[in-house]
PDB file of N, CA and C in Angstrom:
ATOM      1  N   UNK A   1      17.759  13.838 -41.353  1.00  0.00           N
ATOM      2  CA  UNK A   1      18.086  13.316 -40.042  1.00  0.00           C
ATOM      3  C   UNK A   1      17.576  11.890 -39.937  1.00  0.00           C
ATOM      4  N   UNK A   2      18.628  10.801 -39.145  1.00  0.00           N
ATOM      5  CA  UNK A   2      17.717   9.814 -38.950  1.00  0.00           C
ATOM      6  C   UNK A   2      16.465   9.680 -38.142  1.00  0.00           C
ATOM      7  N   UNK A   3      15.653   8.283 -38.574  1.00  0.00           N
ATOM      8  CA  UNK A   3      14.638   8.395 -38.082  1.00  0.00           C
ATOM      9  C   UNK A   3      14.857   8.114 -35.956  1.00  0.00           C
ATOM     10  N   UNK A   4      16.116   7.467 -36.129  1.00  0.00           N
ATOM     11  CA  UNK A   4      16.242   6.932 -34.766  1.00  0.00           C
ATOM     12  C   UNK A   4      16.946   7.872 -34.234  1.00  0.00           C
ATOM     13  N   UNK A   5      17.059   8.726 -34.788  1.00  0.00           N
ATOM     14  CA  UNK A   5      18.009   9.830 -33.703  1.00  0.00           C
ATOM     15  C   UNK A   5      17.289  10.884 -32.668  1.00  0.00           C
ATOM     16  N   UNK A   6      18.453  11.465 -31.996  1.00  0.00           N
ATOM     17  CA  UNK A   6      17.875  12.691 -31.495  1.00  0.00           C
ATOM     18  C   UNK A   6      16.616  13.495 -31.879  1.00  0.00           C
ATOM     19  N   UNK A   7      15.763  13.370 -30.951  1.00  0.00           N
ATOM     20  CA  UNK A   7      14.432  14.143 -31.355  1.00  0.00           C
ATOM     21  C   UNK A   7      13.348  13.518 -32.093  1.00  0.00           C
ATOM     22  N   UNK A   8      13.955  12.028 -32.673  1.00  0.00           N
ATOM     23  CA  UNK A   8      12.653  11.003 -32.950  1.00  0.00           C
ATOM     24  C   UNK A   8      11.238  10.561 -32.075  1.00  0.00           C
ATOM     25  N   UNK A   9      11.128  11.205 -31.373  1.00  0.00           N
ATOM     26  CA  UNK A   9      10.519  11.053 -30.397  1.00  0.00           C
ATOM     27  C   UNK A   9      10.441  10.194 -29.005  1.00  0.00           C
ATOM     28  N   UNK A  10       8.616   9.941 -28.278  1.00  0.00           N
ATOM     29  CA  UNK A  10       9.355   8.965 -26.989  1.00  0.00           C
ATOM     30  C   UNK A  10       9.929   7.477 -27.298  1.00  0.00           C
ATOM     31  N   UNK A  11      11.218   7.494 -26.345  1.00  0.00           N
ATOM     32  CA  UNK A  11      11.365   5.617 -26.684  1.00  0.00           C
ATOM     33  C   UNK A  11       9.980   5.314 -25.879  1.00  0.00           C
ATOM     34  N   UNK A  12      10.480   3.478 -26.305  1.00  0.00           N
ATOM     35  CA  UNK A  12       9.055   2.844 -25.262  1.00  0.00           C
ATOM     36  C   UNK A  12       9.373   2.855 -24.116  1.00  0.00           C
ATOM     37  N   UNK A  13       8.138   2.367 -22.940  1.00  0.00           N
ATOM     38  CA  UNK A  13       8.337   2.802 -21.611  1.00  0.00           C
ATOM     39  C   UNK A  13       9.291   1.260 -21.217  1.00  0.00           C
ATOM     40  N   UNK A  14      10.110   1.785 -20.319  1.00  0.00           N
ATOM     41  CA  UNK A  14      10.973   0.944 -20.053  1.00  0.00           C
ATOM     42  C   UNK A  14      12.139   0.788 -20.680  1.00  0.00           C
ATOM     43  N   UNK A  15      12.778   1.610 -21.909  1.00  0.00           N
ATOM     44  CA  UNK A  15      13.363   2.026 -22.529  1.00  0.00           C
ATOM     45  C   UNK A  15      14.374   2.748 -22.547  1.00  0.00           C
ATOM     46  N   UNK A  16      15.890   2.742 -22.417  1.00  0.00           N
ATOM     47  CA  UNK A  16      16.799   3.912 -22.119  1.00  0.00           C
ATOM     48  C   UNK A  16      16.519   4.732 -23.525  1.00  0.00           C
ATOM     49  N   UNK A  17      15.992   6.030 -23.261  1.00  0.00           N
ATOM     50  CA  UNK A  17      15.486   6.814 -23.878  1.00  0.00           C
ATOM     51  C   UNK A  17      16.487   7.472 -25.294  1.00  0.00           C
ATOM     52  N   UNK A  18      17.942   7.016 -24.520  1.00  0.00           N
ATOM     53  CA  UNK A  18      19.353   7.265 -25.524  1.00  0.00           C
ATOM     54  C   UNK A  18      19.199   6.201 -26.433  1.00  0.00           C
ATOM     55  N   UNK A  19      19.295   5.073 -26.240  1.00  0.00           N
ATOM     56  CA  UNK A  19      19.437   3.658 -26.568  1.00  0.00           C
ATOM     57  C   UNK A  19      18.728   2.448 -27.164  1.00  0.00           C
ATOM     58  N   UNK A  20      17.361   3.101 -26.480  1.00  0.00           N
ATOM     59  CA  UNK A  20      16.024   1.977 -26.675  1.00  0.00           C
ATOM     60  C   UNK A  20      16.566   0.187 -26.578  1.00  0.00           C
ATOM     61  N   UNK A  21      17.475   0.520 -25.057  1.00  0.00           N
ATOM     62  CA  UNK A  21      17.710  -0.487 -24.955  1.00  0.00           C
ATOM     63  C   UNK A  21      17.008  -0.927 -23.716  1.00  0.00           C
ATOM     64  N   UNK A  22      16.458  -2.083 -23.379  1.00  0.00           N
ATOM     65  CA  UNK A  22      15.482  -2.352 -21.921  1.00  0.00           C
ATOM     66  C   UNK A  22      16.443  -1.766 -20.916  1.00  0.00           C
ATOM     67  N   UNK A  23      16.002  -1.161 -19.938  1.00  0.00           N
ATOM     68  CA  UNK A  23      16.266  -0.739 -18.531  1.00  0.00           C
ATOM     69  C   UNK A  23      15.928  -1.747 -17.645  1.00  0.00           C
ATOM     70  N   UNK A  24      17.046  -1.996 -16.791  1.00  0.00           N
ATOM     71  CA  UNK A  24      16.625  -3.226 -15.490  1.00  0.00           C
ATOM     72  C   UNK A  24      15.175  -2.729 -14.669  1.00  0.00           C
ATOM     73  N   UNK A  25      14.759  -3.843 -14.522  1.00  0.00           N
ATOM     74  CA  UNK A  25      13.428  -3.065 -13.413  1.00  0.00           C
ATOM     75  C   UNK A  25      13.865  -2.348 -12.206  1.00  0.00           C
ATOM     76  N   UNK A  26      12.784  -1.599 -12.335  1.00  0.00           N
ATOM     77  CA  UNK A  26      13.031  -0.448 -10.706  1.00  0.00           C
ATOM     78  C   UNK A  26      12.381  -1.317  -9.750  1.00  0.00           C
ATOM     79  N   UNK A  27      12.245  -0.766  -8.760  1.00  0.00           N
ATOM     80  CA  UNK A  27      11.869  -1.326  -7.326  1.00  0.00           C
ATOM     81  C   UNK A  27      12.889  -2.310  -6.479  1.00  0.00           C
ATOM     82  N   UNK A  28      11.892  -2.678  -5.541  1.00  0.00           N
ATOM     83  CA  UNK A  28      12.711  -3.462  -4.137  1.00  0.00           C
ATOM     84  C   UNK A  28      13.045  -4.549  -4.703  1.00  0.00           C
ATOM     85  N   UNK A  29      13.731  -5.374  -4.006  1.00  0.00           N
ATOM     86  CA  UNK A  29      14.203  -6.576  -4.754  1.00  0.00           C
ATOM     87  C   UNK A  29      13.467  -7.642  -3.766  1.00  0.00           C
ATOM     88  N   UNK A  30      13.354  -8.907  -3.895  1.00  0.00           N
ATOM     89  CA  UNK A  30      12.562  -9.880  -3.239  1.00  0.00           C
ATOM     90  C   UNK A  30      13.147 -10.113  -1.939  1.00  0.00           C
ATOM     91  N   UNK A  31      14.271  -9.844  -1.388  1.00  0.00           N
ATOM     92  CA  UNK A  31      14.787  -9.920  -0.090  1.00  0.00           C
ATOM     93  C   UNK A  31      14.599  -8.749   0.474  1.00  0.00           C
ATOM     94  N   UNK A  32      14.543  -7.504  -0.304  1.00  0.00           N
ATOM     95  CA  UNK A  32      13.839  -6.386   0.216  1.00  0.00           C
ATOM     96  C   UNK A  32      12.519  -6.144   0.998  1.00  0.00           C
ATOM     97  N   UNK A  33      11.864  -6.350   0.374  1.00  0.00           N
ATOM     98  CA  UNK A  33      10.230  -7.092   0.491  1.00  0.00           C
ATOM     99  C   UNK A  33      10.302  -7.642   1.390  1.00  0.00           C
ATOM    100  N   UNK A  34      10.384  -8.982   1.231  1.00  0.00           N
ATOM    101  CA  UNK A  34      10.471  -9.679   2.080  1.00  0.00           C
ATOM    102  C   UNK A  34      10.956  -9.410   4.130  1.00  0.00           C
ATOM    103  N   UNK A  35      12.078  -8.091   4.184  1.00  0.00           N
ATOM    104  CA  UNK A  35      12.600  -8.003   5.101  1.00  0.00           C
ATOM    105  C   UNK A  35      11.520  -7.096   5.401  1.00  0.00           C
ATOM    106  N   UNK A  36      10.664  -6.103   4.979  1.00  0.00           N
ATOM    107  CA  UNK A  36       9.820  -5.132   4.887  1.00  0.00           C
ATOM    108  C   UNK A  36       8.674  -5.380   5.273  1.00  0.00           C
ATOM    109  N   UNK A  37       8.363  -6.813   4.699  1.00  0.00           N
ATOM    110  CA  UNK A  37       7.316  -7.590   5.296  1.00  0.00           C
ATOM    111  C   UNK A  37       7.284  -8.158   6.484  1.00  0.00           C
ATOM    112  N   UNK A  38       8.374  -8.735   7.188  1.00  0.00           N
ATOM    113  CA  UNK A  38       8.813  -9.192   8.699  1.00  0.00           C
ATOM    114  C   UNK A  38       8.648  -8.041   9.684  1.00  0.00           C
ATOM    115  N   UNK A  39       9.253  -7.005   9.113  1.00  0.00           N
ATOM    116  CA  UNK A  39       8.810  -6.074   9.936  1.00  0.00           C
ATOM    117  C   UNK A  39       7.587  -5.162  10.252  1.00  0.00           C
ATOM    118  N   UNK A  40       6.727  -4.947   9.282  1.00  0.00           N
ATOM    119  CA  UNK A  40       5.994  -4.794   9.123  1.00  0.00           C
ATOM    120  C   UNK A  40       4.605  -5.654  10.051  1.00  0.00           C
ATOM    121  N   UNK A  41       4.673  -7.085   9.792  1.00  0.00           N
ATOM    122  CA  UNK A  41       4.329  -8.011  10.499  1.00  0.00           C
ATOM    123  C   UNK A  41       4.033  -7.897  12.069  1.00  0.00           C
ATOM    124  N   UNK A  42       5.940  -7.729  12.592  1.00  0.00           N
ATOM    125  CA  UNK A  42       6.125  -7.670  13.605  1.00  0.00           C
ATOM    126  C   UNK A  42       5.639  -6.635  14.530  1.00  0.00           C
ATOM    127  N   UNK A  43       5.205  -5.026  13.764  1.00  0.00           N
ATOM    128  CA  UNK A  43       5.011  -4.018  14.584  1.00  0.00           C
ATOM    129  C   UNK A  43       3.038  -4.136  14.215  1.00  0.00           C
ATOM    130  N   UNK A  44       2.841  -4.726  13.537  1.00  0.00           N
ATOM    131  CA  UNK A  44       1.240  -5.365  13.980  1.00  0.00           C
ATOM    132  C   UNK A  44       1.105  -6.025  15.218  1.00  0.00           C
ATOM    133  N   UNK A  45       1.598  -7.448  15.084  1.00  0.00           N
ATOM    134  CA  UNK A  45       1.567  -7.986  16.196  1.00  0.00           C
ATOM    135  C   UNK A  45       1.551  -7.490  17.156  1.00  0.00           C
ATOM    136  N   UNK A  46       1.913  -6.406  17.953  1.00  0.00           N
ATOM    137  CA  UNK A  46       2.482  -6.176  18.811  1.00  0.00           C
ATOM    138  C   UNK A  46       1.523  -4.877  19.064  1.00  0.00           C
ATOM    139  N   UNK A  47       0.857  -4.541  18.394  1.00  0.00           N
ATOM    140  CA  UNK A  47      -0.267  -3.438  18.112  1.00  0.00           C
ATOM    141  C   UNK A  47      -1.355  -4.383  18.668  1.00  0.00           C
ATOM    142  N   UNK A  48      -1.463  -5.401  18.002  1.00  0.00           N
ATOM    143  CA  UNK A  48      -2.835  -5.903  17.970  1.00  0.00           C
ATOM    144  C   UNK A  48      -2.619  -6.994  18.939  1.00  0.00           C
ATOM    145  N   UNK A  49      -1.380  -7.040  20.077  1.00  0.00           N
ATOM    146  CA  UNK A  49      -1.956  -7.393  21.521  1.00  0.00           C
ATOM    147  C   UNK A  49      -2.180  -6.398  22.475  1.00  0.00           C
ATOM    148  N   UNK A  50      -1.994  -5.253  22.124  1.00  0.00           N
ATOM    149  CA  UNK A  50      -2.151  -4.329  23.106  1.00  0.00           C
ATOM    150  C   UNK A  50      -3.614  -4.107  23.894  1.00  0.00           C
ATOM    151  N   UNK A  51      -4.168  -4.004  24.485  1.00  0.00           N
ATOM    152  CA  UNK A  51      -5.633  -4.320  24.718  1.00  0.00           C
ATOM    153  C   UNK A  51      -6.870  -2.688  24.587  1.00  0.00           C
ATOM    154  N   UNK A  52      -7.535  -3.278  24.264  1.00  0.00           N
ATOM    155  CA  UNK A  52      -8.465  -1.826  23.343  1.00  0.00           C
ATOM    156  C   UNK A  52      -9.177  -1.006  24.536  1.00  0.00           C
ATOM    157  N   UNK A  53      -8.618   0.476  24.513  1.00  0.00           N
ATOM    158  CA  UNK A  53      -8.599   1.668  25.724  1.00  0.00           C
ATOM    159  C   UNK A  53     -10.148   1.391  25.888  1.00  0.00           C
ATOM    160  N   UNK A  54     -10.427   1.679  27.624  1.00  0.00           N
ATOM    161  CA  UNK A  54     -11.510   1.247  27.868  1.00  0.00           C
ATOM    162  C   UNK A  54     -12.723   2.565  27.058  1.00  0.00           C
ATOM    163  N   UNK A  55     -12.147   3.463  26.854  1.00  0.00           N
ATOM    164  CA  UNK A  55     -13.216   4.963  26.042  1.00  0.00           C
ATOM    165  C   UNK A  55     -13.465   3.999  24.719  1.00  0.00           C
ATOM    166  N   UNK A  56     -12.944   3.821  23.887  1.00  0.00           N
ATOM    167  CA  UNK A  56     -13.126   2.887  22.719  1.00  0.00           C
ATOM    168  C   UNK A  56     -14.410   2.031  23.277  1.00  0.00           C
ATOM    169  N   UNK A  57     -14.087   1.085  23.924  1.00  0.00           N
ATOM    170  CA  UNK A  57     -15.247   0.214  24.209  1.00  0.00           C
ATOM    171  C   UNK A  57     -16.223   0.818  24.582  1.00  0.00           C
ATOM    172  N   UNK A  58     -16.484   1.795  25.248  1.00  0.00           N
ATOM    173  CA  UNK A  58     -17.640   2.767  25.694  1.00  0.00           C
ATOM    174  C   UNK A  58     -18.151   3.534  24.624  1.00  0.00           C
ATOM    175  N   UNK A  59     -17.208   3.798  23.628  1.00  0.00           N
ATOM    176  CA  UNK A  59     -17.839   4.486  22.428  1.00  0.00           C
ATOM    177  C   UNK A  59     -18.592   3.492  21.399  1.00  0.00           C
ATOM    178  N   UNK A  60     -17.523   2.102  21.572  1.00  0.00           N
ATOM    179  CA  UNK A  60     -18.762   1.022  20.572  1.00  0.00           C
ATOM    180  C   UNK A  60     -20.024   0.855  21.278  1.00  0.00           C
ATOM    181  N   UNK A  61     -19.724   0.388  22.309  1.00  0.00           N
ATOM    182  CA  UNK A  61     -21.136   0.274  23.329  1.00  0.00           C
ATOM    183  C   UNK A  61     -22.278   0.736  22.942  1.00  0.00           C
ATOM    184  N   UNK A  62     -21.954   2.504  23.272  1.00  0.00           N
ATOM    185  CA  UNK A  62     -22.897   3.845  23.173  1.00  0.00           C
ATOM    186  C   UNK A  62     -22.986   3.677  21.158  1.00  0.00           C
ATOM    187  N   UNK A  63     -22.711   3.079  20.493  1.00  0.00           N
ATOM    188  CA  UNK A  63     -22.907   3.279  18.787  1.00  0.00           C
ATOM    189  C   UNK A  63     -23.550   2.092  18.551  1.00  0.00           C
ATOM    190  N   UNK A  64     -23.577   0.680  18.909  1.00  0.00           N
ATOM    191  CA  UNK A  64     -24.524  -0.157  19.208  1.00  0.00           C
ATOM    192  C   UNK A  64     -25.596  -0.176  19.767  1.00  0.00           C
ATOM    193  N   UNK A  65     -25.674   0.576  21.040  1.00  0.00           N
ATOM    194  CA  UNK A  65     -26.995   0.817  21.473  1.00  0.00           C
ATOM    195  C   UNK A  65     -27.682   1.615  20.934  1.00  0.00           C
ATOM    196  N   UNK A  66     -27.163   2.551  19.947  1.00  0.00           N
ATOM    197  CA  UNK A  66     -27.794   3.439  19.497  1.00  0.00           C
ATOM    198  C   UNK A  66     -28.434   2.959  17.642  1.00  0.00           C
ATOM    199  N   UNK A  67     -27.649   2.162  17.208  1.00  0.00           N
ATOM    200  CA  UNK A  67     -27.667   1.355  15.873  1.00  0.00           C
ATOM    201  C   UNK A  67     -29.101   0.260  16.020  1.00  0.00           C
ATOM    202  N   UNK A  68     -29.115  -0.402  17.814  1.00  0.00           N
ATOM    203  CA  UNK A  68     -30.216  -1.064  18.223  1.00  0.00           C
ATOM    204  C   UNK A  68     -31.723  -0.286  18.301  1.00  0.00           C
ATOM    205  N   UNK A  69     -30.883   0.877  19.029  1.00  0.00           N
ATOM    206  CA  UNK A  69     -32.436   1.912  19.324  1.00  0.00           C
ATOM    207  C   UNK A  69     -32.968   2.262  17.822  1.00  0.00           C
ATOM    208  N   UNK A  70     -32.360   2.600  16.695  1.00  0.00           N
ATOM    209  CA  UNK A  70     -32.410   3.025  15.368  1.00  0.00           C
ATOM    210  C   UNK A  70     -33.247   2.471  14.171  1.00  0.00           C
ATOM    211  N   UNK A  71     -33.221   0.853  14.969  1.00  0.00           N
ATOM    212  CA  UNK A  71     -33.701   0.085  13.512  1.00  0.00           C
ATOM    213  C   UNK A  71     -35.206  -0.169  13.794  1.00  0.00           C
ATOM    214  N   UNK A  72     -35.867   0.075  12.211  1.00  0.00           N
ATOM    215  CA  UNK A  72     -36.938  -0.158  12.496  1.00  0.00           C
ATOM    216  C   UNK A  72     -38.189  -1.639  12.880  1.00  0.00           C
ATOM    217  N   UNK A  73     -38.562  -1.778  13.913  1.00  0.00           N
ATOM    218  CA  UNK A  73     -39.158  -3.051  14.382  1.00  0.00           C
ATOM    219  C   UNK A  73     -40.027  -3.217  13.076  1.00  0.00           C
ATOM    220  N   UNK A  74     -40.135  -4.830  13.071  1.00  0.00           N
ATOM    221  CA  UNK A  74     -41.012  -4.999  12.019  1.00  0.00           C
ATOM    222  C   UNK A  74     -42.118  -5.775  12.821  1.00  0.00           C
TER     223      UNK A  74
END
């Protein structure tokens, strides 16, 4: 049997495994990305004007005062 045939084992990675000819790259393409990233962006923004629930601030508060009460005076 040849050495390149059927059952020669793995091609290399990236490899059509029939062929051992390069395979186009996988993934998003740069306008992909890119559009993925705008949006992405956009639903931050829009997060991070929202203003921080007043329990949040009462819980840093109460974890600061308590981080203050905690440390040891020198």
């Amino acid at each position: 049997m040849d050495e390149n045939g059927p059952g020669a084992g793995p091609s290399p990675e990236g490899a059509d495994p029939k062929t051992g000819d390069s395979l186009p790259e996988q993934g998003l393409s740069d306008h992909t990305q890119k559009r993925i990233g705008l949006h992405l962006r956009a639903m931050y923004d829009t997060i991070v004007q929202q203003p921080v629930p007043d329990r949040f601030r009462d819980l840093i508060a109460k974890l600061d005062a308590s981080a203050t009460n905690s440390e040891p005076s020198s």
